[in-house]
Structure formats: C-alpha cells, structure tokens
N, C-alpha and C. Protein backbone atom coordinates (compact mmCIF):
# COMPACT_ATOMS: atom_id res chain seq x y z
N UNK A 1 -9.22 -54.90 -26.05
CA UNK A 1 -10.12 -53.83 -26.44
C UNK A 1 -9.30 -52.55 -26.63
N UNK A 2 -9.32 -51.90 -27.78
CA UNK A 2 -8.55 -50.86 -27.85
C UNK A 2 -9.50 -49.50 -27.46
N UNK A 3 -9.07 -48.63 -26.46
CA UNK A 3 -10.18 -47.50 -26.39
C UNK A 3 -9.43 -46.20 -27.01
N UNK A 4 -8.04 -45.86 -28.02
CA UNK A 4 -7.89 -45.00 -28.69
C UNK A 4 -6.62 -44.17 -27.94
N UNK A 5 -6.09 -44.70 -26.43
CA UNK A 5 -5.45 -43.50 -25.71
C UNK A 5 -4.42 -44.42 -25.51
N UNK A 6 -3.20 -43.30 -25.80
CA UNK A 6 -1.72 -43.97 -25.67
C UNK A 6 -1.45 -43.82 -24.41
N UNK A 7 -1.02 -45.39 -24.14
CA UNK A 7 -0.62 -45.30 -22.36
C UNK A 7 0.84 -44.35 -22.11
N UNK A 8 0.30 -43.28 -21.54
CA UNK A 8 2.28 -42.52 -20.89
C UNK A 8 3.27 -43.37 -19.75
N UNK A 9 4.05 -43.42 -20.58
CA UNK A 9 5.18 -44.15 -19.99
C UNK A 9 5.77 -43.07 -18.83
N UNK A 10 6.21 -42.28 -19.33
CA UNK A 10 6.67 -41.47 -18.67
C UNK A 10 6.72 -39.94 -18.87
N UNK A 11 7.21 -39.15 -17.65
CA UNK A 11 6.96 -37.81 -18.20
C UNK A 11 8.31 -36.81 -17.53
N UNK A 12 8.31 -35.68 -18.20
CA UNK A 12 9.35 -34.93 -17.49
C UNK A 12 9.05 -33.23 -17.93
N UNK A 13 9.88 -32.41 -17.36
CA UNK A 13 9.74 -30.84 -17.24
C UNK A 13 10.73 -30.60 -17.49
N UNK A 14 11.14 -29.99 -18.25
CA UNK A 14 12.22 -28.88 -18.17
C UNK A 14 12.46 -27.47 -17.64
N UNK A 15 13.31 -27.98 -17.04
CA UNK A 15 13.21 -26.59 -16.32
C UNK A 15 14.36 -25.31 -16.60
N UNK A 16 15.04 -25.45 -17.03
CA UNK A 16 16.01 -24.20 -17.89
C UNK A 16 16.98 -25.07 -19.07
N UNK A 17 17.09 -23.89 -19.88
CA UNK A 17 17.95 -24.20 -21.02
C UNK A 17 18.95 -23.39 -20.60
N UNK A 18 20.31 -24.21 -21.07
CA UNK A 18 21.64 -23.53 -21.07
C UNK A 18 22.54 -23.70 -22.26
N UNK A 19 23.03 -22.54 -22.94
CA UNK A 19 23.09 -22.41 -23.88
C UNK A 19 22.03 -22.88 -25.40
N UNK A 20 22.91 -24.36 -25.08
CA UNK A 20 21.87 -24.87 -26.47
C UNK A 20 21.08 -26.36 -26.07
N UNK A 21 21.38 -26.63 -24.20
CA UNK A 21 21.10 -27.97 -24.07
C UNK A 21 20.06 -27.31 -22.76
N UNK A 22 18.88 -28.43 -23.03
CA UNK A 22 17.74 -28.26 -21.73
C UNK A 22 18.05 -29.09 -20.31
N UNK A 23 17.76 -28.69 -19.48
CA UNK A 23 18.30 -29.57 -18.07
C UNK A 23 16.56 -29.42 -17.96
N UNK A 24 16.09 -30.89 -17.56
CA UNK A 24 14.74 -31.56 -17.07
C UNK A 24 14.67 -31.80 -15.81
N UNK A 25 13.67 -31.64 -15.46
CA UNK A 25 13.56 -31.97 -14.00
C UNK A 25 14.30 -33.26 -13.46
N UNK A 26 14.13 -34.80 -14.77
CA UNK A 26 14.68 -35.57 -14.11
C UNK A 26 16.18 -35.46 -14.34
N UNK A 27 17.36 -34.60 -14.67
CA UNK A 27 18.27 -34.46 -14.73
C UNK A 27 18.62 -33.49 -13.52
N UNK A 28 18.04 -33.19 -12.61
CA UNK A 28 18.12 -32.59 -11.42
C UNK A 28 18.07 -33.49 -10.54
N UNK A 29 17.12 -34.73 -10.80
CA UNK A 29 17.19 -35.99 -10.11
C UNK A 29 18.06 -36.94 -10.13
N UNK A 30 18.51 -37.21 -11.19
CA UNK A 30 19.75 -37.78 -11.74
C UNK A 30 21.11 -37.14 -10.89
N UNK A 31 21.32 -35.75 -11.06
CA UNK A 31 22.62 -35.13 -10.15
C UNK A 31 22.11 -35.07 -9.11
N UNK A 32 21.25 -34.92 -8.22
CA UNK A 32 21.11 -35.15 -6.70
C UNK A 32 21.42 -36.55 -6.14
N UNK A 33 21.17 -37.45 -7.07
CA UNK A 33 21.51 -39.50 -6.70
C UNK A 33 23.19 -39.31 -6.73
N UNK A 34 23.72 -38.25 -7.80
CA UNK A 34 25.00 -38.58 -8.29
C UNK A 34 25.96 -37.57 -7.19
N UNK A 35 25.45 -36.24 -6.61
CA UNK A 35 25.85 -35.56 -5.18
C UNK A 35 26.11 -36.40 -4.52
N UNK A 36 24.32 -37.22 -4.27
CA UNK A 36 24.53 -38.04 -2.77
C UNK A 36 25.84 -38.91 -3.13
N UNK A 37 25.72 -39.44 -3.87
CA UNK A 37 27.00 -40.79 -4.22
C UNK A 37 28.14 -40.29 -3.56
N UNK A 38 28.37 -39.25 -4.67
CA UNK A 38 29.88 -38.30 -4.14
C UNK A 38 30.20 -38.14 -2.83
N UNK A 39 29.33 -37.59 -2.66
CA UNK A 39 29.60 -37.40 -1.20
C UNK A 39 29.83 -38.05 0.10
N UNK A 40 29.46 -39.40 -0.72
CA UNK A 40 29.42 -40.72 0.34
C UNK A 40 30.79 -41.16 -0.28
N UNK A 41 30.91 -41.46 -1.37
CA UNK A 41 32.16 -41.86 -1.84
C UNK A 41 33.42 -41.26 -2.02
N UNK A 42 33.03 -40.01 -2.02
CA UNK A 42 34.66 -39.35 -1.59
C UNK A 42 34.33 -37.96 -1.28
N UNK A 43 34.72 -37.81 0.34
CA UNK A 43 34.12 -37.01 1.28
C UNK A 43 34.65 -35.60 0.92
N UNK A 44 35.59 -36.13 0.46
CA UNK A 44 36.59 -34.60 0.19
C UNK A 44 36.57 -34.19 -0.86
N UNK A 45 35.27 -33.95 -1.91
CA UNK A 45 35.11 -33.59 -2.95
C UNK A 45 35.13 -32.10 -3.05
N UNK A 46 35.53 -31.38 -4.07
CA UNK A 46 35.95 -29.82 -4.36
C UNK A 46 34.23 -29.81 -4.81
N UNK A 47 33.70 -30.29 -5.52
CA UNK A 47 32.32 -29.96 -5.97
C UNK A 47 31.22 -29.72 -4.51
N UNK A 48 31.60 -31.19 -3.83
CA UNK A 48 30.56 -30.93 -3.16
C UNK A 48 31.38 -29.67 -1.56
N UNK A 49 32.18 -29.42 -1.48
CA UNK A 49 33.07 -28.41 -0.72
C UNK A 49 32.82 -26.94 -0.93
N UNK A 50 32.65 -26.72 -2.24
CA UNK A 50 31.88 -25.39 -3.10
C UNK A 50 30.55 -24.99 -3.02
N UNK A 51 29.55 -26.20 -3.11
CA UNK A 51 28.51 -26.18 -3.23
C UNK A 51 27.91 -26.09 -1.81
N UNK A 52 28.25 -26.99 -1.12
CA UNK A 52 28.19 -27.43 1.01
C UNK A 52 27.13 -28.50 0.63
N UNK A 53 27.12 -28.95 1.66
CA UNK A 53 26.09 -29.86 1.98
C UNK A 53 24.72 -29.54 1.95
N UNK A 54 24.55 -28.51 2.00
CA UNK A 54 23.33 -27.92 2.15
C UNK A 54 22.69 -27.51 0.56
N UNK A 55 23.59 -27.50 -0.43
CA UNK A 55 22.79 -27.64 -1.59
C UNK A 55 22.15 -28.93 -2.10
N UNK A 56 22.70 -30.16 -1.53
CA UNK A 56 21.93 -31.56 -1.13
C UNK A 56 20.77 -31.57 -0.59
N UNK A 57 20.75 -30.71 0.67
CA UNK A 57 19.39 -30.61 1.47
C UNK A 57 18.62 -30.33 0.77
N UNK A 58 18.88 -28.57 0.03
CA UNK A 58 17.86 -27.95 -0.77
C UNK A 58 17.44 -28.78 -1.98
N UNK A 59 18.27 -29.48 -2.42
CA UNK A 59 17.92 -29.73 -3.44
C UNK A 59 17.28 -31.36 -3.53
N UNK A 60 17.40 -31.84 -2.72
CA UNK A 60 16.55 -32.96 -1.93
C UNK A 60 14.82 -32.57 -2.01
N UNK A 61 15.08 -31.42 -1.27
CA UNK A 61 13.39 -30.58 -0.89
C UNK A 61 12.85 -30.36 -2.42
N UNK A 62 13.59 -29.76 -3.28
CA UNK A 62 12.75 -29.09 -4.00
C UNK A 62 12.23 -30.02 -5.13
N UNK A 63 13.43 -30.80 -5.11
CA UNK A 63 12.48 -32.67 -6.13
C UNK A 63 11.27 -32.83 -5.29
N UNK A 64 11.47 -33.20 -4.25
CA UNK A 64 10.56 -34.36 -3.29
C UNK A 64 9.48 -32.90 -3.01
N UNK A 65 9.46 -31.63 -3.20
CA UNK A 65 8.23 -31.17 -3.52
C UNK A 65 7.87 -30.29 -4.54
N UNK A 66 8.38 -31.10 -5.89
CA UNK A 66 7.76 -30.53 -7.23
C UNK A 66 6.69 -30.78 -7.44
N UNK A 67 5.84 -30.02 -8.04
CA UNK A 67 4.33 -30.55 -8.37
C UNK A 67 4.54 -30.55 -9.37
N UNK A 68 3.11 -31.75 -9.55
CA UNK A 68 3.02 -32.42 -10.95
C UNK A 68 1.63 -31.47 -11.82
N UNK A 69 0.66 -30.91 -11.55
CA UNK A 69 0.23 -29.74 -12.03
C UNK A 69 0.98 -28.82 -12.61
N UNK A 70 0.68 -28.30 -14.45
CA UNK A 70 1.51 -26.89 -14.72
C UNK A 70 1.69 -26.07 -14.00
N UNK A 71 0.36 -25.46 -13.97
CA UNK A 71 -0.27 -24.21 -13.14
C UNK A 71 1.02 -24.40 -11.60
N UNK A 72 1.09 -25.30 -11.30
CA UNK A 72 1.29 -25.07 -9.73
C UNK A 72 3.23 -25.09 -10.05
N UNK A 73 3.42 -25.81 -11.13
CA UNK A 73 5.10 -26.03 -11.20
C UNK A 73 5.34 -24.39 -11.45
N UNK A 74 5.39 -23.41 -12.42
CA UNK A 74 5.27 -21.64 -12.52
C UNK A 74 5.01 -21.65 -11.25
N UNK A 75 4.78 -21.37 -10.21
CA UNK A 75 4.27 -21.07 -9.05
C UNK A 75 5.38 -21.48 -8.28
N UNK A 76 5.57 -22.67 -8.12
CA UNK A 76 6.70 -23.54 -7.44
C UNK A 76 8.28 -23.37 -7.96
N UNK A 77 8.69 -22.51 -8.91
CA UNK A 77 10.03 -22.00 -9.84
C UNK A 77 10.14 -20.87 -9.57
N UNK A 78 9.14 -19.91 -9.32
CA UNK A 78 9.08 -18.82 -9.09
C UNK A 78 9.43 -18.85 -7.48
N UNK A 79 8.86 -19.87 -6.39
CA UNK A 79 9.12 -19.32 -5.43
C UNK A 79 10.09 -20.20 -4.74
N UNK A 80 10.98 -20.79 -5.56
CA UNK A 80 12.52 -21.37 -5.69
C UNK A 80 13.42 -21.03 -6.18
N UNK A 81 13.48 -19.57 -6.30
CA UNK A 81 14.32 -19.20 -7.38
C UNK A 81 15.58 -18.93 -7.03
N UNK A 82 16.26 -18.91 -4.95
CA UNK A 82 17.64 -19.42 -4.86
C UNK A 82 17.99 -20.59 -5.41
N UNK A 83 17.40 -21.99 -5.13
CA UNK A 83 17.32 -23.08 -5.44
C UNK A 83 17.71 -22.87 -6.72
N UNK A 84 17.07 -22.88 -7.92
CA UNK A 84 17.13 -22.23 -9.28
C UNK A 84 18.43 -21.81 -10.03
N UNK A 85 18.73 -20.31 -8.80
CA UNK A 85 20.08 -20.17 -9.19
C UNK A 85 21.41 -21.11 -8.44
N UNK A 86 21.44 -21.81 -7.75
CA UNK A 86 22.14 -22.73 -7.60
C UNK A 86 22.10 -23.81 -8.54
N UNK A 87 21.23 -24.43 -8.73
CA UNK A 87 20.87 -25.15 -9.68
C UNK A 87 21.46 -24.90 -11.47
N UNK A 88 21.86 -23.84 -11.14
CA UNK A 88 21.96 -23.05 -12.47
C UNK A 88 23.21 -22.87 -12.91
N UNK A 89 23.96 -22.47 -11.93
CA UNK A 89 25.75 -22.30 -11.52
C UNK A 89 26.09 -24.27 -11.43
N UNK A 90 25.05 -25.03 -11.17
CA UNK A 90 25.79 -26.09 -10.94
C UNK A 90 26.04 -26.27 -12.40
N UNK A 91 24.92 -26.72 -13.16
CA UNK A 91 25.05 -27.10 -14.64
C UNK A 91 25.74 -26.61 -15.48
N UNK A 92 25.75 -25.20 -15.26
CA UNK A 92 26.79 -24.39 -16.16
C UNK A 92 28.08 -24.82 -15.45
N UNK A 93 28.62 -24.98 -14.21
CA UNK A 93 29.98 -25.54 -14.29
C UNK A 93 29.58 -27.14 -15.56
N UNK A 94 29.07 -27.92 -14.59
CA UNK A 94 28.68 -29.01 -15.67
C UNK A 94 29.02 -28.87 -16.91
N UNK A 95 28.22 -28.20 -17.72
CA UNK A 95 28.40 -27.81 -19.07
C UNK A 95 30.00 -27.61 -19.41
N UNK A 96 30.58 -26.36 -19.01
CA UNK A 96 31.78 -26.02 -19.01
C UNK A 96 33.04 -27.43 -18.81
N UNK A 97 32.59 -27.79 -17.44
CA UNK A 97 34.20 -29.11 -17.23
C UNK A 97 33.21 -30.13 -18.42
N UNK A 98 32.42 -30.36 -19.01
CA UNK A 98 32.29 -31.38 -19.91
C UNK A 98 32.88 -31.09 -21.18
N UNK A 99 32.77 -29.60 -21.72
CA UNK A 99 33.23 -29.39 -22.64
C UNK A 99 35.01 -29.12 -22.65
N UNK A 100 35.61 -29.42 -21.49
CA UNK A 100 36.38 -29.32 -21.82
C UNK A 100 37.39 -30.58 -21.90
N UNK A 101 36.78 -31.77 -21.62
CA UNK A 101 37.16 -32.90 -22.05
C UNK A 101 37.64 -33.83 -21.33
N UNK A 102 38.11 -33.43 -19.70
CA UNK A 102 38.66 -34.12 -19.15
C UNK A 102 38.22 -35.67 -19.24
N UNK A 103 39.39 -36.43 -18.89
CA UNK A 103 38.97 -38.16 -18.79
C UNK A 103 39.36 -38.28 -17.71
N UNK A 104 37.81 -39.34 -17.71
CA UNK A 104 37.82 -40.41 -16.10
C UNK A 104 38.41 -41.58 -16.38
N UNK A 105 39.49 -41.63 -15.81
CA UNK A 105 40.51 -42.32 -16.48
C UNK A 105 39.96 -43.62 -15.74
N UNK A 106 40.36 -44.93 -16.58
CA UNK A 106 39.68 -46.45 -15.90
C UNK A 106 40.21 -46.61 -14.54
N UNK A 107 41.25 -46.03 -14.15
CA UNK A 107 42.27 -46.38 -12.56
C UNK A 107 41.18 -45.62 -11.74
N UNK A 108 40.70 -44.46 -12.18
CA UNK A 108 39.46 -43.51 -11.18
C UNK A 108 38.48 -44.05 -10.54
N UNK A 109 37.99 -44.56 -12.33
CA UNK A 109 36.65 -45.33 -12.28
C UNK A 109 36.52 -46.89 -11.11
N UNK A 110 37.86 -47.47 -11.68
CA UNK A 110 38.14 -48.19 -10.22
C UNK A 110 38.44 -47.59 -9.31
N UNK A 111 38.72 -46.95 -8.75
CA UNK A 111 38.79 -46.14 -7.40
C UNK A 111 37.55 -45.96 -6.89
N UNK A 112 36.70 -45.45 -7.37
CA UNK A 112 35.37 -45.34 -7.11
C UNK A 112 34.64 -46.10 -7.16
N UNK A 113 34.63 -47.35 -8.21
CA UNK A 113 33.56 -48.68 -7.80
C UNK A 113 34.18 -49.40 -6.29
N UNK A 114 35.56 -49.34 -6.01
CA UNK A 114 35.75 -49.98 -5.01
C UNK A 114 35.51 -49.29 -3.83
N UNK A 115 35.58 -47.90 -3.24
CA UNK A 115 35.30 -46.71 -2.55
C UNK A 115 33.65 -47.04 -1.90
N UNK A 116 33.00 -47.22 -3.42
CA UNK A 116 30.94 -47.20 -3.58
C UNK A 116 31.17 -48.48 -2.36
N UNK A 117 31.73 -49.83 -2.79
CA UNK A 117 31.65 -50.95 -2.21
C UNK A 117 32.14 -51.06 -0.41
N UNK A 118 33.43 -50.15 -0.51
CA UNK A 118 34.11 -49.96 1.07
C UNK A 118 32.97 -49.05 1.80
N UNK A 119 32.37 -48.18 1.33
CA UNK A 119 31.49 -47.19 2.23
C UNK A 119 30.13 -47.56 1.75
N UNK A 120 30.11 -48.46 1.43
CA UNK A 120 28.19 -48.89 0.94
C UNK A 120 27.52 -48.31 0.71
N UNK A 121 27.88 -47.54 -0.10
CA UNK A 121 26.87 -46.13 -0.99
C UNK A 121 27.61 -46.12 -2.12
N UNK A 122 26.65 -45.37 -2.90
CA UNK A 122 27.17 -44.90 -4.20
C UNK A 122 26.73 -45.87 -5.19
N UNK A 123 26.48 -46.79 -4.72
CA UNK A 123 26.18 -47.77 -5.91
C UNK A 123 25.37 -47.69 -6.95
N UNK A 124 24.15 -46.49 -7.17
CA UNK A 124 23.34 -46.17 -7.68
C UNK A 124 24.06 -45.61 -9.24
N UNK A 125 25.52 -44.91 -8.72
CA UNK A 125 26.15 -44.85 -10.19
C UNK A 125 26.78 -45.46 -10.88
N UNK A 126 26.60 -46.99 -10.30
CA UNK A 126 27.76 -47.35 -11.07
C UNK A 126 26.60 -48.20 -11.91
N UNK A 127 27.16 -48.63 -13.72
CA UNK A 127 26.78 -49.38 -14.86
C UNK A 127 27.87 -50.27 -14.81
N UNK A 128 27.23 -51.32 -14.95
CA UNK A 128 28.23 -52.30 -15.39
C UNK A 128 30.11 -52.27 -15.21
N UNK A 129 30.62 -52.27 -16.23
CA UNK A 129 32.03 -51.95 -15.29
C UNK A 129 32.50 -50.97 -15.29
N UNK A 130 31.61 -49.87 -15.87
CA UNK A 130 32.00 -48.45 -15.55
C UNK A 130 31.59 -47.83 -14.41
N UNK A 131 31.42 -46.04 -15.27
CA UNK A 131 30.08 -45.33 -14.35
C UNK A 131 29.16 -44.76 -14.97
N UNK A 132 27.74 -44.33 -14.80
CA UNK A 132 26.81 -44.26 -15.30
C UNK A 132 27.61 -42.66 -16.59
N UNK A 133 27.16 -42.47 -17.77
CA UNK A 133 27.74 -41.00 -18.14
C UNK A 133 27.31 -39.69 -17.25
N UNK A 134 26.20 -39.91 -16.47
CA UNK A 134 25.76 -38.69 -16.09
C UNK A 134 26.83 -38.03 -14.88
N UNK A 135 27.10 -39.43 -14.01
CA UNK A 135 28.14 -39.58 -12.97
C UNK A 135 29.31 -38.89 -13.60
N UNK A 136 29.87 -39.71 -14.68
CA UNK A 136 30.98 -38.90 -15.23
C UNK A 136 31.32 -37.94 -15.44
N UNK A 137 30.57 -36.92 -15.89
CA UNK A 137 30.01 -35.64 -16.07
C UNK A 137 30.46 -34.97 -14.71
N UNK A 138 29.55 -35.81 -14.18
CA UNK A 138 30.29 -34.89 -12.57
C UNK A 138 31.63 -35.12 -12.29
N UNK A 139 32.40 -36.11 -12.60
CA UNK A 139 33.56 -36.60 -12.07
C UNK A 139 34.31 -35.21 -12.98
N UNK A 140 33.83 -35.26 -14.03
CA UNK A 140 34.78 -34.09 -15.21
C UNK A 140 34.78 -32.94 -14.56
N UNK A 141 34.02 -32.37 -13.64
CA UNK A 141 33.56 -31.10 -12.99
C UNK A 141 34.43 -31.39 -12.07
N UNK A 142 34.94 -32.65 -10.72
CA UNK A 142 35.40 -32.33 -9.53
C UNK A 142 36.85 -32.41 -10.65
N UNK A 143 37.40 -33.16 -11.37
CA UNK A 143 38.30 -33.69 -11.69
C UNK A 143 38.94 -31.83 -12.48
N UNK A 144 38.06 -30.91 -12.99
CA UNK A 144 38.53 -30.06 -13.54
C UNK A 144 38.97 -28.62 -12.62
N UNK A 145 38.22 -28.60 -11.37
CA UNK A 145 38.69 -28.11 -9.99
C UNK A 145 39.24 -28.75 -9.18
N UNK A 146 40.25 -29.81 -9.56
CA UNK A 146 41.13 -30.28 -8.75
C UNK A 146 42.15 -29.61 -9.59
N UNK A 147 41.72 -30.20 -10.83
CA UNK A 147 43.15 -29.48 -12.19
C UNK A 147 43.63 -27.90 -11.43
N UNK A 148 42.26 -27.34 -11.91
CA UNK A 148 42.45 -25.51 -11.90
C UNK A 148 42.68 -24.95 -10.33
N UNK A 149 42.41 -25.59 -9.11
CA UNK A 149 42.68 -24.89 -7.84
C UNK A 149 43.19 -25.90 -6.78
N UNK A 150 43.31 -27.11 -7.09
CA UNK A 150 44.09 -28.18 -6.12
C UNK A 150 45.09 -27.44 -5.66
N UNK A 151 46.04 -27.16 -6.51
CA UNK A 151 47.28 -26.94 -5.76
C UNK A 151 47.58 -25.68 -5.15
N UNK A 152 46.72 -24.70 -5.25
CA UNK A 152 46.49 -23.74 -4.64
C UNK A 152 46.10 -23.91 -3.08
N UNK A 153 45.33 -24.95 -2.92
CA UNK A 153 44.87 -25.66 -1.84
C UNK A 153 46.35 -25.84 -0.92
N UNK A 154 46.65 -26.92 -1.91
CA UNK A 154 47.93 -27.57 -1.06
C UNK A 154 49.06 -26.64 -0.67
N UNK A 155 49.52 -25.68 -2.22
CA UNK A 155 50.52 -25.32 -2.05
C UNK A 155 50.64 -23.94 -0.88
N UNK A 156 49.77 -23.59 -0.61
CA UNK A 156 49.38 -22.44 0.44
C UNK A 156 49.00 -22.73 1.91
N UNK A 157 49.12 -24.87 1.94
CA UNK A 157 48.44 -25.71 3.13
C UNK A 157 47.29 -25.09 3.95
N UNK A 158 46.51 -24.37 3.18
CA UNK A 158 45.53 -23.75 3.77
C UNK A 158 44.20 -24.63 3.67
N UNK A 159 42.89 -23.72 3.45
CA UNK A 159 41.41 -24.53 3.47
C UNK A 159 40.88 -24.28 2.35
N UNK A 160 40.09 -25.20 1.73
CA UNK A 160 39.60 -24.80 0.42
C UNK A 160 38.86 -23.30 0.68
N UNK A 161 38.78 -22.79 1.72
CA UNK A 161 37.87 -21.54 1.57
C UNK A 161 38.96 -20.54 1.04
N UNK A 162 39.91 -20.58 0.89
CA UNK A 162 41.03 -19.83 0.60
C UNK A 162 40.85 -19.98 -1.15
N UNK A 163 40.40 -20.58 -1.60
CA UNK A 163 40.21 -20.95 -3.39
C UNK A 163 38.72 -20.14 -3.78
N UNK A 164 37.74 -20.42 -2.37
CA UNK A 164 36.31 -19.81 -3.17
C UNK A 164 36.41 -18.80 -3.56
N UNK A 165 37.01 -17.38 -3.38
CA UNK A 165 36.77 -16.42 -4.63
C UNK A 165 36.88 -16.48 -5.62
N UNK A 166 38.18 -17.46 -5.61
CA UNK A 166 38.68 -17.57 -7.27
C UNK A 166 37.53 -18.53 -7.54
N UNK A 167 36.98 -19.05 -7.21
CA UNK A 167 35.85 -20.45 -8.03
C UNK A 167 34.48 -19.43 -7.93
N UNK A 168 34.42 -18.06 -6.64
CA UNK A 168 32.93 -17.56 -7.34
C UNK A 168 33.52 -16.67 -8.48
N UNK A 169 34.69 -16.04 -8.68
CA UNK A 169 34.73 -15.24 -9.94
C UNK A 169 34.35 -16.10 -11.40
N UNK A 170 34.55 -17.60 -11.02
CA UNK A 170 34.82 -18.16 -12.28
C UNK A 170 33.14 -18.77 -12.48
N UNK A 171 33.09 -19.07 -11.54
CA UNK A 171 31.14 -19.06 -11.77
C UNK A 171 30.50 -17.67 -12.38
N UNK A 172 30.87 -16.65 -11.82
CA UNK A 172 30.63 -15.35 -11.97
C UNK A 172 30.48 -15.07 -13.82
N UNK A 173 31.63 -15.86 -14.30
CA UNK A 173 31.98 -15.41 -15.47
C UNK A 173 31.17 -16.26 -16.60
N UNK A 174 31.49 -17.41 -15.84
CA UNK A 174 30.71 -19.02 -16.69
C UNK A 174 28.78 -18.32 -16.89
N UNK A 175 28.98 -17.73 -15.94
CA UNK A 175 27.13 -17.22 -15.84
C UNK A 175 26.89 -16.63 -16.69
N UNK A 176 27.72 -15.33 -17.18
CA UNK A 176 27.95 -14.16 -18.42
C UNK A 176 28.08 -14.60 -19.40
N UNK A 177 29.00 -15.85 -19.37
CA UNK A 177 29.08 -15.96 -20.30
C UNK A 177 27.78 -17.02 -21.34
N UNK A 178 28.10 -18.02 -20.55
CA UNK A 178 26.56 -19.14 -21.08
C UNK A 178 25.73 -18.93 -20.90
N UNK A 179 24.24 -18.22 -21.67
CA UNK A 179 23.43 -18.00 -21.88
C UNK A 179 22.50 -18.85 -21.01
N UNK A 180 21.46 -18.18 -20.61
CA UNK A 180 20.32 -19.49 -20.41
C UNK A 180 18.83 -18.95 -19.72
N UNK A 181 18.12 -19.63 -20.07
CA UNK A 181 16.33 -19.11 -20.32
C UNK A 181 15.45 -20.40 -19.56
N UNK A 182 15.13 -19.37 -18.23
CA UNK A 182 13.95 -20.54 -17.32
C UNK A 182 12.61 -20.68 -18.09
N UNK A 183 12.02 -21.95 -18.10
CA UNK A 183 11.03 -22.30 -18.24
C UNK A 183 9.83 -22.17 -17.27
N UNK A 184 9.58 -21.11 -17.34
CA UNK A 184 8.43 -20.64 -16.04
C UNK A 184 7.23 -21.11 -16.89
C-alpha cells in the first residue's frame, strides 16, 4: 500500500561551515570515535596532548546530549559555545594538515592496525586493509605536529607544554585566517 511519504533514512545538522566545507553533527561523531581510537592506540599523541583529554569528555557530552528538535538544537549551540569553539580550532587544524598533504604512509597504517589489535581498541577505524579516510585526516593533523614541533619537544628534552604557545599562536592564526559561520 503506498500512503505517499518517503521513508527517512537518515538525518544530520550542520553545525558550522569552514571556509568552503560544512562540518555536520555526524562528523563531530565520526572525530570523537576517531579521538577515542587515538587515544587508545597511541597514547602519546600531539593532537590528543593539545587538545587533553578532557576535550573527549566534553565532547562525548555534547553528542550524547544534542537534541533532535530545531528549536531546542539554537538553544543547545548557543549554550555550548566553549564546546563550539573547541570544536572549531579542531577542524580548522583538520582542514589546514589536510590541505597540506601529508601521507599516511602504508608502514603507519600498519602500525596502527596492529597497535588497534595489541590494545583492543581502535578498531572502529579501521576499513578493510586500510584506515577509514576520516581517521586519516586525523593521522595528517598528528602526523603534521609531529613534522612542525616534534623536535622542539625532543631537542629541548623538555614537555610538550613547552611547544603549546607556539601551537596556540598557530591556532590563533589558522582562526584569522579560515573563515567560518555557525549554524545557529
């Protein structure tokens, strides 16, 4: 019996544009599976070291209490709007180490399917005999602050907290510079 109404498969929000590309709610969901991974799979990540652990937490909370009402999501952006700007600095690094090309080289990609398997997590990113692209994406981000401040790390044998100014000036700048417009 046909009664005229297309069944929805699925649905999503966007929640800010940057530059010229939209980040959706489920692409907030997507990098929170791909955090947790990281973080299980290689503890000593510069991304998740920058960010702390605690942008996991927050950002755990603010999926698991998005509403599915318009009216109430404006309401719920507005009164997330640290969340937001974290959220915001993440992608725009995102954006930035993607465009600048780095490769996850296949020796990595094995490093990390076998890593997912030794610490029994992570498995959520891996495709077939790669890694999922979204994962990659992130890998281009830790892989491009290992490039630009690793050895600053090492060569000074200090703590990565000794690098965060230089990584908030460069957020600082990435912000100025890449445009971008919330969807309230």
């Amino acid at each position: 019996m046909e009664t005229g109404f297309a069944k929805l498969v699925s649905t999503d929000r966007y929640i800010i544009k940057i530059i010229d590309r939209t980040v959706s709610f489920q692409d907030v969901e997507y990098q929170l599976r791909n955090l947790i991974s990281l973080d299980c799979i290689y503890p000593d990540s510069m991304v998740i070291k920058y960010f702390h652990h605690s942008f996991i937490k927050e950002t755990e909370s603010f999926v698991a209490s998005f509403p599915s009402e318009n009216e109430a999501v404006v309401k719920y952006l507005h009164q997330n709007e640290p969340v937001l700007l974290k959220l915001r600095y993440f992608f725009k690094m995102l954006r930035y180490s993607e465009d600048q090309k780095g490769k996850v080289s296949p020796v990595l990609s094995k490093l990390i399917r076998d890593s997912s398997g030794e610490n029994k997590c992570g498995s959520a990113v891996l495709y077939k005999d790669t890694l999922k692209t979204n994962f990659i994406a992130l890998m281009q981000m830790e892989i491009y602050l290992r490039t630009r401040y690793g050895q600053q790390v090492k060569s000074e044998n200090s703590t990565f907290d000794s690098v965060r100014p230089s990584i908030d000036l460069f957020v600082e700048s990435l912000d100025k510079q890449f445009t971008h417009e919330y969807y309230w």
